[in-house]
PDB file of N, CA and C in Angstrom:
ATOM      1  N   UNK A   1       1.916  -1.960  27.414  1.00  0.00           N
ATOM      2  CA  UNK A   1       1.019  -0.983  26.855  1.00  0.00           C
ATOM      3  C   UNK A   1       1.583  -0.503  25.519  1.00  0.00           C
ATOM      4  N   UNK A   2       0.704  -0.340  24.594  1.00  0.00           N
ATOM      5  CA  UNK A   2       0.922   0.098  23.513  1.00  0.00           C
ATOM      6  C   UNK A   2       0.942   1.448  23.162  1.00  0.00           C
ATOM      7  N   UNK A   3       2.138   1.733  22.294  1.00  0.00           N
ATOM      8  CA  UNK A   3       2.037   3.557  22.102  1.00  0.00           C
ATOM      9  C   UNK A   3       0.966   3.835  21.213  1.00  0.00           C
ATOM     10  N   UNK A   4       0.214   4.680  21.410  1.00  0.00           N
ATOM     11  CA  UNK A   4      -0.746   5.287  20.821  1.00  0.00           C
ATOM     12  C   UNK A   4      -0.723   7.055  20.174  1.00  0.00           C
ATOM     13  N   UNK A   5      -1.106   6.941  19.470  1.00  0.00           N
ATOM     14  CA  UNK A   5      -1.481   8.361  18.697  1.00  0.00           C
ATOM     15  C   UNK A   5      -2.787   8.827  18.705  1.00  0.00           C
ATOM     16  N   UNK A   6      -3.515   8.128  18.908  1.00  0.00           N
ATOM     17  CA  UNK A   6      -4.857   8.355  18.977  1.00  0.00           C
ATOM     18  C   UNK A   6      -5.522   8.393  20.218  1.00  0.00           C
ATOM     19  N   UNK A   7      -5.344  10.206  20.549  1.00  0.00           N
ATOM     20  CA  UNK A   7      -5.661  10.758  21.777  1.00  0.00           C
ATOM     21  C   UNK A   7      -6.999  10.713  21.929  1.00  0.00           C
ATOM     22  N   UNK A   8      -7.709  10.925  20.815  1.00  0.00           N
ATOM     23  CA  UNK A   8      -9.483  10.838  20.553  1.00  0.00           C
ATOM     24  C   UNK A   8     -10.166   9.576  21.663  1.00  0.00           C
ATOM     25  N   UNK A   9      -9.385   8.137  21.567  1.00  0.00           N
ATOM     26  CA  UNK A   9     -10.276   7.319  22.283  1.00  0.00           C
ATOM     27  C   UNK A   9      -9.264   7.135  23.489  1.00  0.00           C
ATOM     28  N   UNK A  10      -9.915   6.904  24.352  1.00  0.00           N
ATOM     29  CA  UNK A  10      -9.864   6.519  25.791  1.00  0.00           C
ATOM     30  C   UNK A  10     -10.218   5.090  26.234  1.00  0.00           C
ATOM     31  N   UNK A  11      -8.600   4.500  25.798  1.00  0.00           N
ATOM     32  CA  UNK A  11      -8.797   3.012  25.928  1.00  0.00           C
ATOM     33  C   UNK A  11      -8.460   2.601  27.234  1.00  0.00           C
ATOM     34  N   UNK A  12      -8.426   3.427  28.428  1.00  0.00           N
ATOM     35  CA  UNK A  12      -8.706   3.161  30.407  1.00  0.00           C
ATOM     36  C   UNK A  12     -10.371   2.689  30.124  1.00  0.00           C
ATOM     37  N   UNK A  13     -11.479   3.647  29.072  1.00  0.00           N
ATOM     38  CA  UNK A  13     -12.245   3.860  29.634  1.00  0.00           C
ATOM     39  C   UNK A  13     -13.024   2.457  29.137  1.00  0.00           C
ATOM     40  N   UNK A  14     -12.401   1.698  27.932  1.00  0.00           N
ATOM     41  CA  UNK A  14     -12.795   0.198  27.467  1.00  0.00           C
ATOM     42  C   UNK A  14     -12.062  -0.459  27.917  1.00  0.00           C
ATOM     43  N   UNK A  15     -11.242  -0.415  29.326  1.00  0.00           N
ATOM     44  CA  UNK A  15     -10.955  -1.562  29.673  1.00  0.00           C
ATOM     45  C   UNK A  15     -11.704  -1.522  30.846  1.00  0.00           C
ATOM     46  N   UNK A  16     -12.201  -0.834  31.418  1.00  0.00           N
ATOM     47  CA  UNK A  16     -13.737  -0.717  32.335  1.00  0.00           C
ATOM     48  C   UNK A  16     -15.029  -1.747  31.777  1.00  0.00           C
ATOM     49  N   UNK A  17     -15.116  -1.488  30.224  1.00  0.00           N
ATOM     50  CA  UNK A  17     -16.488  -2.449  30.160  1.00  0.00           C
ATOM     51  C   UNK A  17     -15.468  -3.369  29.737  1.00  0.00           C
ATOM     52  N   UNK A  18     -14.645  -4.134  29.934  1.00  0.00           N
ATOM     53  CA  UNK A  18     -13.871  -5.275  29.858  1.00  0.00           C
ATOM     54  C   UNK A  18     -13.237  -5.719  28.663  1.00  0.00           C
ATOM     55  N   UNK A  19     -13.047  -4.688  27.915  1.00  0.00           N
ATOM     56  CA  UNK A  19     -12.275  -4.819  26.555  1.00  0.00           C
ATOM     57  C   UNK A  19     -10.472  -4.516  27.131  1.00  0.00           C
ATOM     58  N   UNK A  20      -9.919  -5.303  26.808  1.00  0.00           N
ATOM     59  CA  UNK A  20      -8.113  -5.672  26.690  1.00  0.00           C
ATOM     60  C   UNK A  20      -7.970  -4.916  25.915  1.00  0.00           C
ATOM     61  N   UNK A  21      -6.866  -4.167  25.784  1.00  0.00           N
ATOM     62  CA  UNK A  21      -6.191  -3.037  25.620  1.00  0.00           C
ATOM     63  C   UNK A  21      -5.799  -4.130  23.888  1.00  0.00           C
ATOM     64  N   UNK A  22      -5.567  -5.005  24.028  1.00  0.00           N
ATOM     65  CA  UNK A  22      -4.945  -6.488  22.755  1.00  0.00           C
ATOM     66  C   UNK A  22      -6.451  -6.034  21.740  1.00  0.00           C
ATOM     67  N   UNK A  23      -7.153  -6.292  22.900  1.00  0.00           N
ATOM     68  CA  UNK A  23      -8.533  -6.908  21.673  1.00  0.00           C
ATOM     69  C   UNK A  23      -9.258  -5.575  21.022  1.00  0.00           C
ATOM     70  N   UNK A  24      -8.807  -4.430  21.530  1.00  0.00           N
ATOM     71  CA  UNK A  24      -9.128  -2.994  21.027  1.00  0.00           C
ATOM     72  C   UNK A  24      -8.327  -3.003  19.769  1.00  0.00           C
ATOM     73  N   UNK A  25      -6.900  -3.041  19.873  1.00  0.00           N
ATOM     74  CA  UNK A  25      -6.256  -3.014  18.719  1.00  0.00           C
ATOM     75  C   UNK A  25      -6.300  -3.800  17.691  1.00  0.00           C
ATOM     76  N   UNK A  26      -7.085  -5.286  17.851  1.00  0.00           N
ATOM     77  CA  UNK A  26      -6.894  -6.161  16.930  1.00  0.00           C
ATOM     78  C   UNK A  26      -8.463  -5.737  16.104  1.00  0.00           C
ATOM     79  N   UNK A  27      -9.546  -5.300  16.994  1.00  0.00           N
ATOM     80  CA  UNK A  27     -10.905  -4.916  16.320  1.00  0.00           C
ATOM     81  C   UNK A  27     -10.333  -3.520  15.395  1.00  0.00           C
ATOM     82  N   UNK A  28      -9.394  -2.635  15.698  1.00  0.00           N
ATOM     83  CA  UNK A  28      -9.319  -1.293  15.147  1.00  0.00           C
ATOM     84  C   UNK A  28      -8.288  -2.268  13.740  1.00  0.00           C
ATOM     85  N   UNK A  29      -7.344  -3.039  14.240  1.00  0.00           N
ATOM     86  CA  UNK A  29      -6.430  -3.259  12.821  1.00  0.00           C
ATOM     87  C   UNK A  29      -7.608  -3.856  12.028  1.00  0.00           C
ATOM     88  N   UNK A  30      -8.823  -4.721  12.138  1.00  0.00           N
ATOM     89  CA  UNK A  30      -9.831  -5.516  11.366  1.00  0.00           C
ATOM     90  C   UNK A  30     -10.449  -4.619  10.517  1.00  0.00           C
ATOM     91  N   UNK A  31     -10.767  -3.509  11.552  1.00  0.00           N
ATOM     92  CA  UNK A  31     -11.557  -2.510  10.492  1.00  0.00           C
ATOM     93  C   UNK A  31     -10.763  -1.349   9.756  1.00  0.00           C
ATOM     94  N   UNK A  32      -9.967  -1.536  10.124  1.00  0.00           N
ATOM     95  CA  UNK A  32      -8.862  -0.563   9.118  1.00  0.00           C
ATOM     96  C   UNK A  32      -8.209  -1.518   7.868  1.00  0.00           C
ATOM     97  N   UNK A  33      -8.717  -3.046   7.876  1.00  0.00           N
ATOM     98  CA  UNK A  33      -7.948  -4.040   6.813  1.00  0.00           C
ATOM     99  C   UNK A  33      -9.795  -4.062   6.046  1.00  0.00           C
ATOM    100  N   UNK A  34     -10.806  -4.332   6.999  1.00  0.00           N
ATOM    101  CA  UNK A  34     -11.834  -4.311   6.115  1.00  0.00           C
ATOM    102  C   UNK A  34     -12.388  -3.405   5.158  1.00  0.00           C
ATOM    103  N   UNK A  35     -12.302  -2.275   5.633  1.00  0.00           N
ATOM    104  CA  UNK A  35     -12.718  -0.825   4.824  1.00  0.00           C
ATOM    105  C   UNK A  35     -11.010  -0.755   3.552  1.00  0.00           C
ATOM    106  N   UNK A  36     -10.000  -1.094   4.167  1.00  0.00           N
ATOM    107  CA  UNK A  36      -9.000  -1.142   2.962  1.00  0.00           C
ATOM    108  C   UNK A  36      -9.457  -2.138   1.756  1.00  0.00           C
ATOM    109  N   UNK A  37      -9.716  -3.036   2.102  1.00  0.00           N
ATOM    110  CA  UNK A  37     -10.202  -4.391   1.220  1.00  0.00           C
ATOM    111  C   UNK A  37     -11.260  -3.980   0.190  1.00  0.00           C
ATOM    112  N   UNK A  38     -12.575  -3.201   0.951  1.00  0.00           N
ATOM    113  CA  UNK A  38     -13.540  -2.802   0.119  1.00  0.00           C
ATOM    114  C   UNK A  38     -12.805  -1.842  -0.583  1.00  0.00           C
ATOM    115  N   UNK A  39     -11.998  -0.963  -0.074  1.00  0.00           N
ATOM    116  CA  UNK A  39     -11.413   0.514  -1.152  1.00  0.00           C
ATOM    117  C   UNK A  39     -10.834   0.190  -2.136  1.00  0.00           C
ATOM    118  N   UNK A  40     -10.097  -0.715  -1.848  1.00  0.00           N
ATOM    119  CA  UNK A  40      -9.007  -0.937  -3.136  1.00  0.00           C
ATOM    120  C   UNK A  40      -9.230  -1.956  -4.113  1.00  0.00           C
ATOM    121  N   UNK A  41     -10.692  -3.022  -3.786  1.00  0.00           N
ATOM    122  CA  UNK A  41     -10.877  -4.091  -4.762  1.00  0.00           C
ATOM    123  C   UNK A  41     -11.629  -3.704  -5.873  1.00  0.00           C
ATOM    124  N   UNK A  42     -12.508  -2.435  -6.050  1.00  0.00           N
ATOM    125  CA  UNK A  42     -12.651  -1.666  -6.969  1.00  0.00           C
ATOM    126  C   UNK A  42     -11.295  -0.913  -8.027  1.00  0.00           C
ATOM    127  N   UNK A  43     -10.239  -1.205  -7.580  1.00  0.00           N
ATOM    128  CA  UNK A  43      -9.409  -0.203  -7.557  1.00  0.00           C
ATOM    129  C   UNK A  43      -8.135  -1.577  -8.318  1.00  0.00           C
ATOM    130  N   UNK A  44      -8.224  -2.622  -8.017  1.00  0.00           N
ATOM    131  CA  UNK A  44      -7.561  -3.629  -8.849  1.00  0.00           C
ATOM    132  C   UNK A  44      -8.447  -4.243  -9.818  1.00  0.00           C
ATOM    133  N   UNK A  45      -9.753  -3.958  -9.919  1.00  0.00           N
ATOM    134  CA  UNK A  45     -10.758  -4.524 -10.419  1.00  0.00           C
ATOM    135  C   UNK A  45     -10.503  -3.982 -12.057  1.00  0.00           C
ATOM    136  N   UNK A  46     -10.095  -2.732 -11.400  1.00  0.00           N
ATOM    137  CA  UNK A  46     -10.180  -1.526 -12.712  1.00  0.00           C
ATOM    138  C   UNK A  46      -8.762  -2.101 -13.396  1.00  0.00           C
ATOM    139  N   UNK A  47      -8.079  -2.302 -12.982  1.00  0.00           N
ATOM    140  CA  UNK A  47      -6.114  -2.667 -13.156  1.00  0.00           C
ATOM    141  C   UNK A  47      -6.334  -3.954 -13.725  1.00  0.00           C
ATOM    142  N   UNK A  48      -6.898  -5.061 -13.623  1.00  0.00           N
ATOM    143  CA  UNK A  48      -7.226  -6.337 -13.952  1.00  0.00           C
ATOM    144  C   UNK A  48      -8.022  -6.061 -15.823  1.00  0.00           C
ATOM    145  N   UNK A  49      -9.089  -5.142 -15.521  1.00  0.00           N
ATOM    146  CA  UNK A  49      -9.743  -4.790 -16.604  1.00  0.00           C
ATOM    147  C   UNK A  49      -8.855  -4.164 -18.002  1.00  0.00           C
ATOM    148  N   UNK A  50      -8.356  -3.158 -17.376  1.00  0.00           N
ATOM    149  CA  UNK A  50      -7.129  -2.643 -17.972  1.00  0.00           C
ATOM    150  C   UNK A  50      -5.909  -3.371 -18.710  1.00  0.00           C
ATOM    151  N   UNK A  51      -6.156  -4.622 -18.192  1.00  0.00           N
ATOM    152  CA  UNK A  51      -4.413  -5.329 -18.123  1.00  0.00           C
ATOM    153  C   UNK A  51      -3.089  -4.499 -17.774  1.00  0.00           C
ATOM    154  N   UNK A  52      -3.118  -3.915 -16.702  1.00  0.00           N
ATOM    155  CA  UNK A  52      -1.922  -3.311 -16.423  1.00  0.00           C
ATOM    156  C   UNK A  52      -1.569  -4.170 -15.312  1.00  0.00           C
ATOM    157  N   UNK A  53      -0.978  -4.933 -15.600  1.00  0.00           N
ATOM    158  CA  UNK A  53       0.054  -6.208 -15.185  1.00  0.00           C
ATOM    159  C   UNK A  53       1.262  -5.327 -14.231  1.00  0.00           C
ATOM    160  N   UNK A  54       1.992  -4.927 -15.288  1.00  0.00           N
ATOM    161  CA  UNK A  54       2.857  -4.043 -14.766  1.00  0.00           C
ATOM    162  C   UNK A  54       2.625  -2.944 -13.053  1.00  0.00           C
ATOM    163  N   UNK A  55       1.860  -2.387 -13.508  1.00  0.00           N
ATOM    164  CA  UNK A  55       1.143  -1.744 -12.041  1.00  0.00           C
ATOM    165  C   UNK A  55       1.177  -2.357 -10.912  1.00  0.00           C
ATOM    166  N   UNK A  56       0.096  -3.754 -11.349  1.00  0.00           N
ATOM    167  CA  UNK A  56      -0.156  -4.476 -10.172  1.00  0.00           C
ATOM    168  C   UNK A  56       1.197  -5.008  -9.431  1.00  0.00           C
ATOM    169  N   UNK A  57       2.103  -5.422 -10.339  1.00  0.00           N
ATOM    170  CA  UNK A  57       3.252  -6.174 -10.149  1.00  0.00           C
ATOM    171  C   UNK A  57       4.389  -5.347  -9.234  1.00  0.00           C
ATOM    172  N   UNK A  58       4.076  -3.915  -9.363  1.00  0.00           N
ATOM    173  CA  UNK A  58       4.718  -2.658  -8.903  1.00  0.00           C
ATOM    174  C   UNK A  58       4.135  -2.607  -7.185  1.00  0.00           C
ATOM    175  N   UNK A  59       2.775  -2.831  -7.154  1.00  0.00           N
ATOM    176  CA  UNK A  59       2.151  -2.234  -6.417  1.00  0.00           C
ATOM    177  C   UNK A  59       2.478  -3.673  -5.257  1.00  0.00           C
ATOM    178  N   UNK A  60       2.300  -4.953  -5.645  1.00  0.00           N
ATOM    179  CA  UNK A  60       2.948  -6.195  -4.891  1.00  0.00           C
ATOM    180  C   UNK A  60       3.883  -5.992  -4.096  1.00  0.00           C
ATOM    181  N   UNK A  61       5.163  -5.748  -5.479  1.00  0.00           N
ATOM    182  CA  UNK A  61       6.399  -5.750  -5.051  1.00  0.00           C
ATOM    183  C   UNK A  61       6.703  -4.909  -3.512  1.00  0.00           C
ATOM    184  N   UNK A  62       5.951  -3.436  -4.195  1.00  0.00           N
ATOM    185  CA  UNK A  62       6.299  -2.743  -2.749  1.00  0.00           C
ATOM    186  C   UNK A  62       6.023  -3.022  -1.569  1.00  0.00           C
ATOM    187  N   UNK A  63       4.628  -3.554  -1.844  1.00  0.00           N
ATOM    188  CA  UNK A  63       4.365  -4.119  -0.318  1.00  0.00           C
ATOM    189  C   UNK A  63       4.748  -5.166   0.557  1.00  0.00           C
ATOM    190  N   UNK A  64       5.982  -6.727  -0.628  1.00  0.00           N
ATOM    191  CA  UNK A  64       6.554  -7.255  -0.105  1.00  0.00           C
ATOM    192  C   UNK A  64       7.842  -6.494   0.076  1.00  0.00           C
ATOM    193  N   UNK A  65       8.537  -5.585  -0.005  1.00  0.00           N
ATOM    194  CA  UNK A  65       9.848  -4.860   0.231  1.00  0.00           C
ATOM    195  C   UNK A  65       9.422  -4.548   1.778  1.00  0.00           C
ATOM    196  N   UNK A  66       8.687  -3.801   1.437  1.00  0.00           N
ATOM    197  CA  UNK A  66       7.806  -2.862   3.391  1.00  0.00           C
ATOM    198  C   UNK A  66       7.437  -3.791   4.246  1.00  0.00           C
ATOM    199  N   UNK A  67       7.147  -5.276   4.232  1.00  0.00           N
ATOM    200  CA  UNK A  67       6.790  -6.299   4.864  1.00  0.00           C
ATOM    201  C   UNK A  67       8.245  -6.560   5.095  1.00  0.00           C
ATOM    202  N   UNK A  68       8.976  -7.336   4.488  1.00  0.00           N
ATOM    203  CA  UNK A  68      10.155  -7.340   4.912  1.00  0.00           C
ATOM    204  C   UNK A  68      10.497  -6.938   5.475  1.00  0.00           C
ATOM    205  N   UNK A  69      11.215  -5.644   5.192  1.00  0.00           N
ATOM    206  CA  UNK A  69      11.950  -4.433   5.988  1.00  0.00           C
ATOM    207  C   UNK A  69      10.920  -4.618   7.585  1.00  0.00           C
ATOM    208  N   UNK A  70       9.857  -4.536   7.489  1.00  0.00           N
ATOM    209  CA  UNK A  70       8.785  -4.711   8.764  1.00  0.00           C
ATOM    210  C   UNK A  70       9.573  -5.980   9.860  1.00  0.00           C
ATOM    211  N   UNK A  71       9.337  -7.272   8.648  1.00  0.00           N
ATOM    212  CA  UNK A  71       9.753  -8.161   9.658  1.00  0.00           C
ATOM    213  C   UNK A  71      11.259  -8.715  10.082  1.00  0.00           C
ATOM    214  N   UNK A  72      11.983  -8.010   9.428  1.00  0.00           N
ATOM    215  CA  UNK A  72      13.176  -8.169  10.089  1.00  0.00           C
ATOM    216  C   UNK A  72      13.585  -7.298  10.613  1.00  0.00           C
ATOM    217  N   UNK A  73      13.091  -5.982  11.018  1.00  0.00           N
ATOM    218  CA  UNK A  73      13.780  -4.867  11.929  1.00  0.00           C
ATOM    219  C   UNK A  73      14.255  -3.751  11.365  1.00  0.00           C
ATOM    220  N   UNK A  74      14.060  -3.703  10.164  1.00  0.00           N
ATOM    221  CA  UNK A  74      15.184  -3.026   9.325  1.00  0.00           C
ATOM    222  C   UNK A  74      14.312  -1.524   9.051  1.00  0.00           C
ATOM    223  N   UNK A  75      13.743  -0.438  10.434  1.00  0.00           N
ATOM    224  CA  UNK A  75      13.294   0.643  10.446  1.00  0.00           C
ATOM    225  C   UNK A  75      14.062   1.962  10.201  1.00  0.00           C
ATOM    226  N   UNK A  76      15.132   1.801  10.221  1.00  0.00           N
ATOM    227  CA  UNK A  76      15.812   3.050   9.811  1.00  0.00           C
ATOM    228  C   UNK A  76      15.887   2.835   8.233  1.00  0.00           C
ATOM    229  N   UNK A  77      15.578   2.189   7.587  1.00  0.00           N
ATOM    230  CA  UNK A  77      15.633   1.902   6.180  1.00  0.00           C
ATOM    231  C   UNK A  77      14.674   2.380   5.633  1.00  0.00           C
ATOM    232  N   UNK A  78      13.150   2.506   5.921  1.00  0.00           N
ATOM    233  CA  UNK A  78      11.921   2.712   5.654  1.00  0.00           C
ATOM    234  C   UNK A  78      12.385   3.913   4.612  1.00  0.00           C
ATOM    235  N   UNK A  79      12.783   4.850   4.984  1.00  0.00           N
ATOM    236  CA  UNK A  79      12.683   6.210   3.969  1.00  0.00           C
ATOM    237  C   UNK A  79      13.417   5.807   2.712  1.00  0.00           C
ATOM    238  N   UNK A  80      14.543   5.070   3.078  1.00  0.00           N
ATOM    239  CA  UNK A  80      15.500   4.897   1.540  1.00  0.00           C
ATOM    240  C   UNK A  80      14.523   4.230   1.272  1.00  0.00           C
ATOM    241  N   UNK A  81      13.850   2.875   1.283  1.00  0.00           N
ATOM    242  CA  UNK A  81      13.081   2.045   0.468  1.00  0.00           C
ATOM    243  C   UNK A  81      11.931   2.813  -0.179  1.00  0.00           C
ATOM    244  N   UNK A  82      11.392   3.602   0.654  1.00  0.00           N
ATOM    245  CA  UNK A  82       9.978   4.190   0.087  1.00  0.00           C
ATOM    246  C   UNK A  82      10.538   5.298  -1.109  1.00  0.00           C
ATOM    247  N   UNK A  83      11.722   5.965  -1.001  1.00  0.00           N
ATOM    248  CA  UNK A  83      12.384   6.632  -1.897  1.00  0.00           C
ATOM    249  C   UNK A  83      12.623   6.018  -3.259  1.00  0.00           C
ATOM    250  N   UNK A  84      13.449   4.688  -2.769  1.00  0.00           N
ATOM    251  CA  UNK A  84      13.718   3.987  -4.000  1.00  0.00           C
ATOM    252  C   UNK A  84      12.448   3.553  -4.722  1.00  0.00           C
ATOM    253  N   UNK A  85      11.449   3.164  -3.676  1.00  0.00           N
ATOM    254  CA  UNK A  85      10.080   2.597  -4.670  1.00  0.00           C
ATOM    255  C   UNK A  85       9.439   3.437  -5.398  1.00  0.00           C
ATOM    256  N   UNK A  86       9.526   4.990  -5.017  1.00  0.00           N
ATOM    257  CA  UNK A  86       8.975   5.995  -5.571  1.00  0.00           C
ATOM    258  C   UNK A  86       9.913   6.302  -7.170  1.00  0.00           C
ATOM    259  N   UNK A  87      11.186   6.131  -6.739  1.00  0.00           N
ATOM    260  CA  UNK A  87      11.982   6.328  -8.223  1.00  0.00           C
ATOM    261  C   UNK A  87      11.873   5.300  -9.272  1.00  0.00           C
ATOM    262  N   UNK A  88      11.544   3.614  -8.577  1.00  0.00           N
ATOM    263  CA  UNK A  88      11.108   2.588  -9.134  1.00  0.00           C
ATOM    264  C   UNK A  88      10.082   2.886 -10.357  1.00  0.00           C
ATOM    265  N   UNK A  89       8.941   2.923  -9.721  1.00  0.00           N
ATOM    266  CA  UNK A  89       7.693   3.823 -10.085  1.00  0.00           C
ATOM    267  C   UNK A  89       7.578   4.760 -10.820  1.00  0.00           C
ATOM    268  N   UNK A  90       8.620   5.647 -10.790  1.00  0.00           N
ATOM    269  CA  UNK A  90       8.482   6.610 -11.790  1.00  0.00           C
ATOM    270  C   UNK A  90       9.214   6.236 -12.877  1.00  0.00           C
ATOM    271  N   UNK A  91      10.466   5.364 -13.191  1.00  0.00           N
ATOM    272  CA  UNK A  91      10.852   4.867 -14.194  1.00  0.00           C
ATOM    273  C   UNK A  91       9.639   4.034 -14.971  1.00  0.00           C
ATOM    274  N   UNK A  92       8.748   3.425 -14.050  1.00  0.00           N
ATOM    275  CA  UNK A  92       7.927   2.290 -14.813  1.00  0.00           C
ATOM    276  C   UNK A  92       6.980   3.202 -15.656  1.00  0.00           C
ATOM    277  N   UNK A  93       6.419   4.416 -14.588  1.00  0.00           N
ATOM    278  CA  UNK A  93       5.338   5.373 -15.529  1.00  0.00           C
ATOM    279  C   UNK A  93       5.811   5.814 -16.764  1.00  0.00           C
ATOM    280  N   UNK A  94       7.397   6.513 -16.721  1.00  0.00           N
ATOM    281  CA  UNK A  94       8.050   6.857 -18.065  1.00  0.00           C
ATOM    282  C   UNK A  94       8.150   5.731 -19.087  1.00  0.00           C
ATOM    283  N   UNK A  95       8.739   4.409 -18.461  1.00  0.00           N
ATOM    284  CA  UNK A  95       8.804   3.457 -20.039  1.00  0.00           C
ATOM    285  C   UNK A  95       7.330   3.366 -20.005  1.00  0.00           C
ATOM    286  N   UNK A  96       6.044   3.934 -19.998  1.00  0.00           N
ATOM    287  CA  UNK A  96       4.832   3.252 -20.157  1.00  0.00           C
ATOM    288  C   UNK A  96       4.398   4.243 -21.344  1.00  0.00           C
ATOM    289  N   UNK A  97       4.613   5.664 -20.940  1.00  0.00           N
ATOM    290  CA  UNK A  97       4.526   6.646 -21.615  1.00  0.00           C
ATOM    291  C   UNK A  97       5.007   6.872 -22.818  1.00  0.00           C
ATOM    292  N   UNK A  98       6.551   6.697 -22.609  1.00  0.00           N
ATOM    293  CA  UNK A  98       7.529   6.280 -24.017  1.00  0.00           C
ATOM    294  C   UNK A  98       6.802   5.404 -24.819  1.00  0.00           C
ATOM    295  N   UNK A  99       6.298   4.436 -24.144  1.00  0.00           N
ATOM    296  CA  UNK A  99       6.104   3.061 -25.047  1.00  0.00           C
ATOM    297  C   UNK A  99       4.896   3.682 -25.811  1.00  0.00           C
ATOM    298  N   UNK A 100       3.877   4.235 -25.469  1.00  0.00           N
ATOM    299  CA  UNK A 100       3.053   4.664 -25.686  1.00  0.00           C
ATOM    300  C   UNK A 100       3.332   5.517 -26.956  1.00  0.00           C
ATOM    301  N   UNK A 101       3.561   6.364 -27.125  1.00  0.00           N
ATOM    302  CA  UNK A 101       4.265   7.739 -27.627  1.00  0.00           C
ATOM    303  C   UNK A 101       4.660   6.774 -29.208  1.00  0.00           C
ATOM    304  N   UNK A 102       5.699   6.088 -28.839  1.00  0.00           N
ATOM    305  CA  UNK A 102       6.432   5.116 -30.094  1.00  0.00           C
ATOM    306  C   UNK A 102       5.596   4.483 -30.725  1.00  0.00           C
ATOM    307  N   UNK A 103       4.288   3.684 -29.944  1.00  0.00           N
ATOM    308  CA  UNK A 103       3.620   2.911 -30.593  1.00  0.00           C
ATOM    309  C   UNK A 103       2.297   3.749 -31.294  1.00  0.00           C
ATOM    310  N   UNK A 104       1.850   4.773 -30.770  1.00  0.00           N
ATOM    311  CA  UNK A 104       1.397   5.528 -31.592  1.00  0.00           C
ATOM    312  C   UNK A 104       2.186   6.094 -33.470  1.00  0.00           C
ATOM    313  N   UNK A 105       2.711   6.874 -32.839  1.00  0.00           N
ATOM    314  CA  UNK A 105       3.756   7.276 -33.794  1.00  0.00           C
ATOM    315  C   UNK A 105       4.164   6.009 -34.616  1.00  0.00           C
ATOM    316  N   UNK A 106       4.341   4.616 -34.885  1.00  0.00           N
ATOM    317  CA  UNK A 106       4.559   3.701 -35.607  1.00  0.00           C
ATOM    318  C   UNK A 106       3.161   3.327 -36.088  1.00  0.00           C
ATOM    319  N   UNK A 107       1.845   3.587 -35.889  1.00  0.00           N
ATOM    320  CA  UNK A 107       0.797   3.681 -36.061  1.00  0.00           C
ATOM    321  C   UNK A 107       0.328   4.599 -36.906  1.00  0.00           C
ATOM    322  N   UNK A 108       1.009   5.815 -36.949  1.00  0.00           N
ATOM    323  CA  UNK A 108       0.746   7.197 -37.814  1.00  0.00           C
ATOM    324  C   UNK A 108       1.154   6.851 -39.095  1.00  0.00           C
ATOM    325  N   UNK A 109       2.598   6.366 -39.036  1.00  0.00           N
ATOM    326  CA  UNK A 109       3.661   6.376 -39.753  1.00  0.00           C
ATOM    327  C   UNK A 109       2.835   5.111 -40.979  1.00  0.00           C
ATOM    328  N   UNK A 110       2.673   4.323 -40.489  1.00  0.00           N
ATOM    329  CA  UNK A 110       2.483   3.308 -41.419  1.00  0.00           C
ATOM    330  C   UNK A 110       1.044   3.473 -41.964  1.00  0.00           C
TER     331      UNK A 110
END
């Protein structure tokens, strides 16, 4: 049996009309990957348009670090990694800003 957090549904009461406790969770992970898929492909659509390469490349990375860490066991790590990705991240926003800032300003200048 699987630990659950989600006191709301009563999965005794779908394994009565003959739903597996397996096939509940694999329909709930589908629609929690389908409604993600629609949210966020607007949302790289815009990043693609943009050319912010960088972003996307940020936004990858992390999710192969957290996959990792996922598939080899490595759960007491989760907070340092999400820490480090967050400081990652904020270095990338600052050189974006800087860069910004300079290339204006060399724009004024000339």
């Amino acid at each position: 049996m699987f630990y659950t957090n989600l006191d709301w549904i009563h999965v005794n009461q779908l394994i009565t009309l003959g739903l597996t406790e397996k096939q509940f969770y694999f329909i709930l992970f589908f629609i929690v990957i389908f409604v993600s898929y629609y949210v966020l492909q607007p949302i790289i659509h815009w990043f693609v348009t943009l050319q912010s390469t960088k972003i996307l490349s940020y936004l990858i990375t992390s999710l192969l670090v957290l996959l990792c860490m996922f598939a080899f066991g490595i759960h007491q790590l989760v907070k340092m990694a999400l820490q480090s990705l967050a400081v990652f991240g904020g270095i990338l926003f600052l050189l974006r800003v800087f860069h910004g800032f300079f290339k204006k300003g060399k724009k004024n200048s000339a």
